[in-house]
Every structure is written in C-alpha cells, then in structure tokens.
PDB file of N, CA and C in Angstrom:
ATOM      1  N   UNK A   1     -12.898  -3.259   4.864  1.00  0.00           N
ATOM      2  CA  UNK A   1     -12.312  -1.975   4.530  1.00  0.00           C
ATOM      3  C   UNK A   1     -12.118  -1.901   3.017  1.00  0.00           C
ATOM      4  N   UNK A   2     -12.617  -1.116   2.063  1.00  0.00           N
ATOM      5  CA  UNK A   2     -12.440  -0.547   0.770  1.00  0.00           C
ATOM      6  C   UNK A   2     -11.281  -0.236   0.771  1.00  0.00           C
ATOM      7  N   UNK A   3     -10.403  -0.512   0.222  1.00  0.00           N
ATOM      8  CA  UNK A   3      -9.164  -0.071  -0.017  1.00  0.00           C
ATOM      9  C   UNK A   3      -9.096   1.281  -1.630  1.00  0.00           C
ATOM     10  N   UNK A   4      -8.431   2.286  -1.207  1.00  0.00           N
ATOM     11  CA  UNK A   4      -8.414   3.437  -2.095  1.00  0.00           C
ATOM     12  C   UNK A   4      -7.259   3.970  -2.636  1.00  0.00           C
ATOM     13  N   UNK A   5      -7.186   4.674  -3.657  1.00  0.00           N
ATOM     14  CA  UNK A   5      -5.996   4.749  -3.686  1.00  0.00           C
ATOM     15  C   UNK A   5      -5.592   5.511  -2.945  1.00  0.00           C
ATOM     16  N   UNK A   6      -6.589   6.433  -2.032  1.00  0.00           N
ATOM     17  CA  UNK A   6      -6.174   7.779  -1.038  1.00  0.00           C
ATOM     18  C   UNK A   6      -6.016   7.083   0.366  1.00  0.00           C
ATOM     19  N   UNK A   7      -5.980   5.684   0.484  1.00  0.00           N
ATOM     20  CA  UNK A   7      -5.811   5.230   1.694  1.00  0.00           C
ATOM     21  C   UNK A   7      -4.090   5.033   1.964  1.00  0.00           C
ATOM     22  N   UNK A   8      -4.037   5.758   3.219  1.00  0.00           N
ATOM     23  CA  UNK A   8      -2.661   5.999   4.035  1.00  0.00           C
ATOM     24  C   UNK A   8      -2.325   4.028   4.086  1.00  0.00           C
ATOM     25  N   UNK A   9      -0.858   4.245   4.047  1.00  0.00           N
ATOM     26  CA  UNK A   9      -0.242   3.038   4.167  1.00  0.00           C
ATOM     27  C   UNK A   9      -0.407   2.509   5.556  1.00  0.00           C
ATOM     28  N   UNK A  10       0.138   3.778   6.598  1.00  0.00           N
ATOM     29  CA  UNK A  10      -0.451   3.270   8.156  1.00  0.00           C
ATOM     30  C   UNK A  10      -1.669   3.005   8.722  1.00  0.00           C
ATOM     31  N   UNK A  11      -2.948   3.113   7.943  1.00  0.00           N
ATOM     32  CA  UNK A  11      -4.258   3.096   8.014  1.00  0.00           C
ATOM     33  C   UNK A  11      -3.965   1.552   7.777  1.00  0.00           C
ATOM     34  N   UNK A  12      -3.661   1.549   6.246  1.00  0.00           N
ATOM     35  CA  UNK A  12      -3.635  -0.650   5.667  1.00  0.00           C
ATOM     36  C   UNK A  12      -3.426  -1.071   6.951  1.00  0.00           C
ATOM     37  N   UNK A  13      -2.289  -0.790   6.761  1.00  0.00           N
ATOM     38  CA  UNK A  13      -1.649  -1.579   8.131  1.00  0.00           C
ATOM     39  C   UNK A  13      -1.777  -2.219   9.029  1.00  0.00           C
ATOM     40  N   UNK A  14      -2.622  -1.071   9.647  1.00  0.00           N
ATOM     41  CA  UNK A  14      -2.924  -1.282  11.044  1.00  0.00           C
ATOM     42  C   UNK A  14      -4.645  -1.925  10.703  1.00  0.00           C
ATOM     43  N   UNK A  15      -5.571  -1.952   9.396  1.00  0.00           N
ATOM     44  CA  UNK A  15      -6.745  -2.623   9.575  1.00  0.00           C
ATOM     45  C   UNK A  15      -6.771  -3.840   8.819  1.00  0.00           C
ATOM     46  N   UNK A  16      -5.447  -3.991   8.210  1.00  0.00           N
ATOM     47  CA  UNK A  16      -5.580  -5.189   7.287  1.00  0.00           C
ATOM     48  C   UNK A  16      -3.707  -5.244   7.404  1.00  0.00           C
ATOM     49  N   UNK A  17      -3.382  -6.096   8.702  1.00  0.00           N
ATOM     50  CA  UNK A  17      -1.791  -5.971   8.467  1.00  0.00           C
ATOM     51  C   UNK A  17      -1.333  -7.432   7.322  1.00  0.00           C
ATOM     52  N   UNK A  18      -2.161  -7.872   7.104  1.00  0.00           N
ATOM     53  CA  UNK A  18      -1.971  -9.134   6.289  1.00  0.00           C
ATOM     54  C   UNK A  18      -1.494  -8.672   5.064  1.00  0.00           C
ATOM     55  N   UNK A  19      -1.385  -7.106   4.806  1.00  0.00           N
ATOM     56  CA  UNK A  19      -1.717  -6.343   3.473  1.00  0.00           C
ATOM     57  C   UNK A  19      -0.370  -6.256   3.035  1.00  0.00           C
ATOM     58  N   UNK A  20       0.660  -5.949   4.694  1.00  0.00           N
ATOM     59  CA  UNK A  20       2.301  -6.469   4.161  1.00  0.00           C
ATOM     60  C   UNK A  20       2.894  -7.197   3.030  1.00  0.00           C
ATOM     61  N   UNK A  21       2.323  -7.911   3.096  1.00  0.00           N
ATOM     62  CA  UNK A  21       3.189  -9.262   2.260  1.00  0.00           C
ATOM     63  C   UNK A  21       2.878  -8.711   1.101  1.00  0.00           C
ATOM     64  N   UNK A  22       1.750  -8.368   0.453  1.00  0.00           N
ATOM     65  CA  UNK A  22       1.233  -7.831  -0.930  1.00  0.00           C
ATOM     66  C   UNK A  22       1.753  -6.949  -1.387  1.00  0.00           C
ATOM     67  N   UNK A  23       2.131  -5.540  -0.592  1.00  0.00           N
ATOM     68  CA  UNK A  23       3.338  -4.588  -0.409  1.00  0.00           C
ATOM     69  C   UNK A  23       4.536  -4.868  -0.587  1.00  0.00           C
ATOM     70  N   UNK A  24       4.921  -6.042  -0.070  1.00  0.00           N
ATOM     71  CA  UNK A  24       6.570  -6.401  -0.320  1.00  0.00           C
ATOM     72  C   UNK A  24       6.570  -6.745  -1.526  1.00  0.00           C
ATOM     73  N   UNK A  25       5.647  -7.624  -2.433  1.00  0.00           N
ATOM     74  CA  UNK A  25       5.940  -8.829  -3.271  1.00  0.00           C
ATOM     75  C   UNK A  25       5.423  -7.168  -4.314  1.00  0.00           C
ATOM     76  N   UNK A  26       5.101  -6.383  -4.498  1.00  0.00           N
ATOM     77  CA  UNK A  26       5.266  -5.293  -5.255  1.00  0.00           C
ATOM     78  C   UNK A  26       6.370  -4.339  -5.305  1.00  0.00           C
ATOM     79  N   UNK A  27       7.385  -5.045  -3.901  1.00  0.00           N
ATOM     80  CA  UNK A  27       8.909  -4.297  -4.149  1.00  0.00           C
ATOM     81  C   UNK A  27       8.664  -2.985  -3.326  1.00  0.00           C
ATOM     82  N   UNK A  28       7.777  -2.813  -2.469  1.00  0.00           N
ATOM     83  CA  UNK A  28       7.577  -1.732  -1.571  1.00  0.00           C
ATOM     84  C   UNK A  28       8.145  -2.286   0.036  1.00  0.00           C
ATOM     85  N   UNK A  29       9.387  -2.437   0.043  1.00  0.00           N
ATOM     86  CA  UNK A  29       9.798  -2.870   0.784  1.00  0.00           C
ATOM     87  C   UNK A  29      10.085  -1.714   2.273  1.00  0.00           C
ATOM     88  N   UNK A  30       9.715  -0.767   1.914  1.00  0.00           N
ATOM     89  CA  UNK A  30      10.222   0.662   3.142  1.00  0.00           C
ATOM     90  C   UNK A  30       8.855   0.750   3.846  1.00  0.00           C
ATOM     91  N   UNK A  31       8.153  -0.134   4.077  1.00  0.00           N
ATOM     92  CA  UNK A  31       6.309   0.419   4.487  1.00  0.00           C
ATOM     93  C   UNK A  31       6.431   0.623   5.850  1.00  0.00           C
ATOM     94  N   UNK A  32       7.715  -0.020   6.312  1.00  0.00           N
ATOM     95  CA  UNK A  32       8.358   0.377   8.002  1.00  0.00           C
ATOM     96  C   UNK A  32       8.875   1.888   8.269  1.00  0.00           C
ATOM     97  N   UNK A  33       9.047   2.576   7.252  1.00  0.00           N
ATOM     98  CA  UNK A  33       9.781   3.923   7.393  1.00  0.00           C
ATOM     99  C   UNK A  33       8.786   4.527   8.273  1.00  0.00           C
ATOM    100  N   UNK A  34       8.908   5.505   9.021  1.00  0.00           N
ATOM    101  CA  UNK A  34       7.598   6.568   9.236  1.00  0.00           C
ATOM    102  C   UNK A  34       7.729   7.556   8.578  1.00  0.00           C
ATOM    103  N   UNK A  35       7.919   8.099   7.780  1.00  0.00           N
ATOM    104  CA  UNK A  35       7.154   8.872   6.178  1.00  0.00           C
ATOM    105  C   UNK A  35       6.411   8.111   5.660  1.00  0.00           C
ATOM    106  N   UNK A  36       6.282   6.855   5.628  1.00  0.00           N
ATOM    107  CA  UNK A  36       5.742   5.670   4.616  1.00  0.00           C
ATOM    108  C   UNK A  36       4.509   5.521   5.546  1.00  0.00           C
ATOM    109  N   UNK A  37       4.297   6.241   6.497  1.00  0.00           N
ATOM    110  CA  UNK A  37       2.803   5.940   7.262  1.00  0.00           C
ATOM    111  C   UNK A  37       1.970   6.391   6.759  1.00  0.00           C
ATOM    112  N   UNK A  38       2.569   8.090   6.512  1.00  0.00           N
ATOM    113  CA  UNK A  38       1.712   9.182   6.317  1.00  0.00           C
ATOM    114  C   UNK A  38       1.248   9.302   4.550  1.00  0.00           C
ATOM    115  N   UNK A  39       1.970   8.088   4.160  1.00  0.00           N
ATOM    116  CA  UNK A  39       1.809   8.103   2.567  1.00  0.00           C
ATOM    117  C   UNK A  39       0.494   7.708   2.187  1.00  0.00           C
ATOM    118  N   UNK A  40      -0.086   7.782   1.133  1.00  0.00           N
ATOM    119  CA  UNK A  40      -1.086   7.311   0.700  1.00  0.00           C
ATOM    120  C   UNK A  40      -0.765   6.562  -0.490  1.00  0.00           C
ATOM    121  N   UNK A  41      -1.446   5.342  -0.518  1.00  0.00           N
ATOM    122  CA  UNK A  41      -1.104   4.333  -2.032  1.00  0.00           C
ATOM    123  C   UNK A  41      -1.097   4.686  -2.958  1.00  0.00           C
ATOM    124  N   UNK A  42      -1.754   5.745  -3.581  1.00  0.00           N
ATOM    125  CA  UNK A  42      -1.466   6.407  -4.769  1.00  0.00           C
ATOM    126  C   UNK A  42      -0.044   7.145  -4.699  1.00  0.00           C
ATOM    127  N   UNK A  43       0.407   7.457  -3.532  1.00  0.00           N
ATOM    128  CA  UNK A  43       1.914   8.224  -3.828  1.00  0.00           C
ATOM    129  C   UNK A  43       3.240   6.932  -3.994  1.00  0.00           C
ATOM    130  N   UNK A  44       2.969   6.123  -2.942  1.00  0.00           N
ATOM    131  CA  UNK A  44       3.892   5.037  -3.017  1.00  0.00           C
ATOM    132  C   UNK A  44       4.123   4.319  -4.087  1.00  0.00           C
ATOM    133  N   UNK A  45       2.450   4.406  -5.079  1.00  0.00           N
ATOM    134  CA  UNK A  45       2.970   3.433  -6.477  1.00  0.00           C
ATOM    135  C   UNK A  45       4.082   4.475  -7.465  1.00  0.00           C
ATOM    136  N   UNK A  46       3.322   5.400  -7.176  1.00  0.00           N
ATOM    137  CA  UNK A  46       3.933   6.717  -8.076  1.00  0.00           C
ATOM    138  C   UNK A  46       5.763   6.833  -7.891  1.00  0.00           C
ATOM    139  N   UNK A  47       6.277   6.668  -6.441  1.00  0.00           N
ATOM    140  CA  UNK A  47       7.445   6.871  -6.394  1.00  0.00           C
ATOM    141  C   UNK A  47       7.876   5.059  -6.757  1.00  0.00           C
ATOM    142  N   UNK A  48       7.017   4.146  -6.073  1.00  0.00           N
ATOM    143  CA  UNK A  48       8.288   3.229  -7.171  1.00  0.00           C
ATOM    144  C   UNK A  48       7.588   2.832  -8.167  1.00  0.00           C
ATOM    145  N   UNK A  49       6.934   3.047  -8.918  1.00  0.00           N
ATOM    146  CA  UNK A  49       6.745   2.939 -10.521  1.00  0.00           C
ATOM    147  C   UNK A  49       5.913   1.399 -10.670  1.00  0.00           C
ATOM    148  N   UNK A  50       4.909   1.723  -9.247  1.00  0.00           N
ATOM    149  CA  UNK A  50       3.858   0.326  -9.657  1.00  0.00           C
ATOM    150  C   UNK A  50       2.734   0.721 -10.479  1.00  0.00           C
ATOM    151  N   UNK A  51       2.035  -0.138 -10.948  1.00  0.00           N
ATOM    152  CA  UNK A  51       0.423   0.306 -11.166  1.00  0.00           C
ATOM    153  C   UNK A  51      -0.672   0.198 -10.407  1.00  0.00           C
ATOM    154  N   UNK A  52      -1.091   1.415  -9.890  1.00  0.00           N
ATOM    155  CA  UNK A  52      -1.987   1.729  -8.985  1.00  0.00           C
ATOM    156  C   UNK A  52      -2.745   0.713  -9.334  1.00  0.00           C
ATOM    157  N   UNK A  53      -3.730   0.951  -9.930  1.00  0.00           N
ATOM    158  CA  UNK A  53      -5.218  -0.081 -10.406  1.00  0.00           C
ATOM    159  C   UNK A  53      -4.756  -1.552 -10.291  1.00  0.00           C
ATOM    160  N   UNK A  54      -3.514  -2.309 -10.622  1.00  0.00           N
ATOM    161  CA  UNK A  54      -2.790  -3.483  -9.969  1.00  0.00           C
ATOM    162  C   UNK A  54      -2.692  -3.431  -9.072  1.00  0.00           C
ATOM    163  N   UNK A  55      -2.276  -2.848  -8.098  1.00  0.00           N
ATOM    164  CA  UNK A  55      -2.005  -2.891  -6.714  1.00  0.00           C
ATOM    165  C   UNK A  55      -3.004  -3.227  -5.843  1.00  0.00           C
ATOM    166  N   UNK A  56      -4.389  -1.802  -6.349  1.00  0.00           N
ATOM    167  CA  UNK A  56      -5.337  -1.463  -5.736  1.00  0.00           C
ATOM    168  C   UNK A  56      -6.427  -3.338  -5.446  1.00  0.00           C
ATOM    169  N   UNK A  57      -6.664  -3.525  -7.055  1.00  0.00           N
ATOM    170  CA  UNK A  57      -7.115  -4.668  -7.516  1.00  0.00           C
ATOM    171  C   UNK A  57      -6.457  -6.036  -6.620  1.00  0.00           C
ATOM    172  N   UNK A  58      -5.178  -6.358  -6.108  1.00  0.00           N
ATOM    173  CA  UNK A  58      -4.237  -6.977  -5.225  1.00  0.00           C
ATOM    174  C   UNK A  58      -4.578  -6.924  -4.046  1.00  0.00           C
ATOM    175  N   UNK A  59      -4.663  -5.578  -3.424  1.00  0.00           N
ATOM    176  CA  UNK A  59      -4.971  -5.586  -1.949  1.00  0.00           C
ATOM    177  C   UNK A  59      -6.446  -5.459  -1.997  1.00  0.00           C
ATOM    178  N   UNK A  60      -7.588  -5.763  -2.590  1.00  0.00           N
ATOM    179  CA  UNK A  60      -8.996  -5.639  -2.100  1.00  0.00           C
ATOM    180  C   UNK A  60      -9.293  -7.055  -2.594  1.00  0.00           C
ATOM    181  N   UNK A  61      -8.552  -7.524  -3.298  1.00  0.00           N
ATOM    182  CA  UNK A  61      -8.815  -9.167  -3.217  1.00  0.00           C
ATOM    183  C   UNK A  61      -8.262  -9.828  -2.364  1.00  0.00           C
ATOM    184  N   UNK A  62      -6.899  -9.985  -1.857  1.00  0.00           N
ATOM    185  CA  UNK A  62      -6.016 -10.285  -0.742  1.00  0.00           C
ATOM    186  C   UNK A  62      -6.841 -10.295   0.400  1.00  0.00           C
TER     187      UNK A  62
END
C-alpha cells in the first residue's frame, strides 16, 4: 500500500495496523477516536503540528 498524504487514518489502519506505533511515537495519540477514521494524514499532521513529508517518509518505510 502507497501511503499518501490523502490516505484516511482508518484505511492505515486497517491495511497496515503495524502503522499504530509510528502514529503514537509522532504524538498522535487519538487514532482510536472515530472522527480520527474519517481523517486523512494530511489533516492529522496539520492539527497536531507534525511534518507531513516526515511522517509520510516514516510510514512507507515502517
């Protein structure tokens, strides 16, 4: 799976749940909420103040 920045958090999830841990250790600790399903990784870095292209770069190597 290509990971994007338009890819929904509940999509990761559920095709790469290993993707958790990478999520937490970036301080995205709410990925359990259900609003946080329908999110897409580009919104989640945006509200807590990660860097997308870090993140992105994190979870497609992970």
């Amino acid at each position: 799976m290509a990971i994007t920045k338009d890819t929904m958090i509940g999509q990761l999830l559920r095709e790469k749940p290993e993707a958790a841990e990478i999520l937490f250790q970036y301080g995205m600790g709410c990925i359990g909420c259900p609003s946080s399903q329908m999110e897409s990784l580009e919104q989640a870095a945006a509200v807590h103040g990660i860097d997308l292209e870090e993140l992105l770069k994190s979870l497609n190597e992970g």
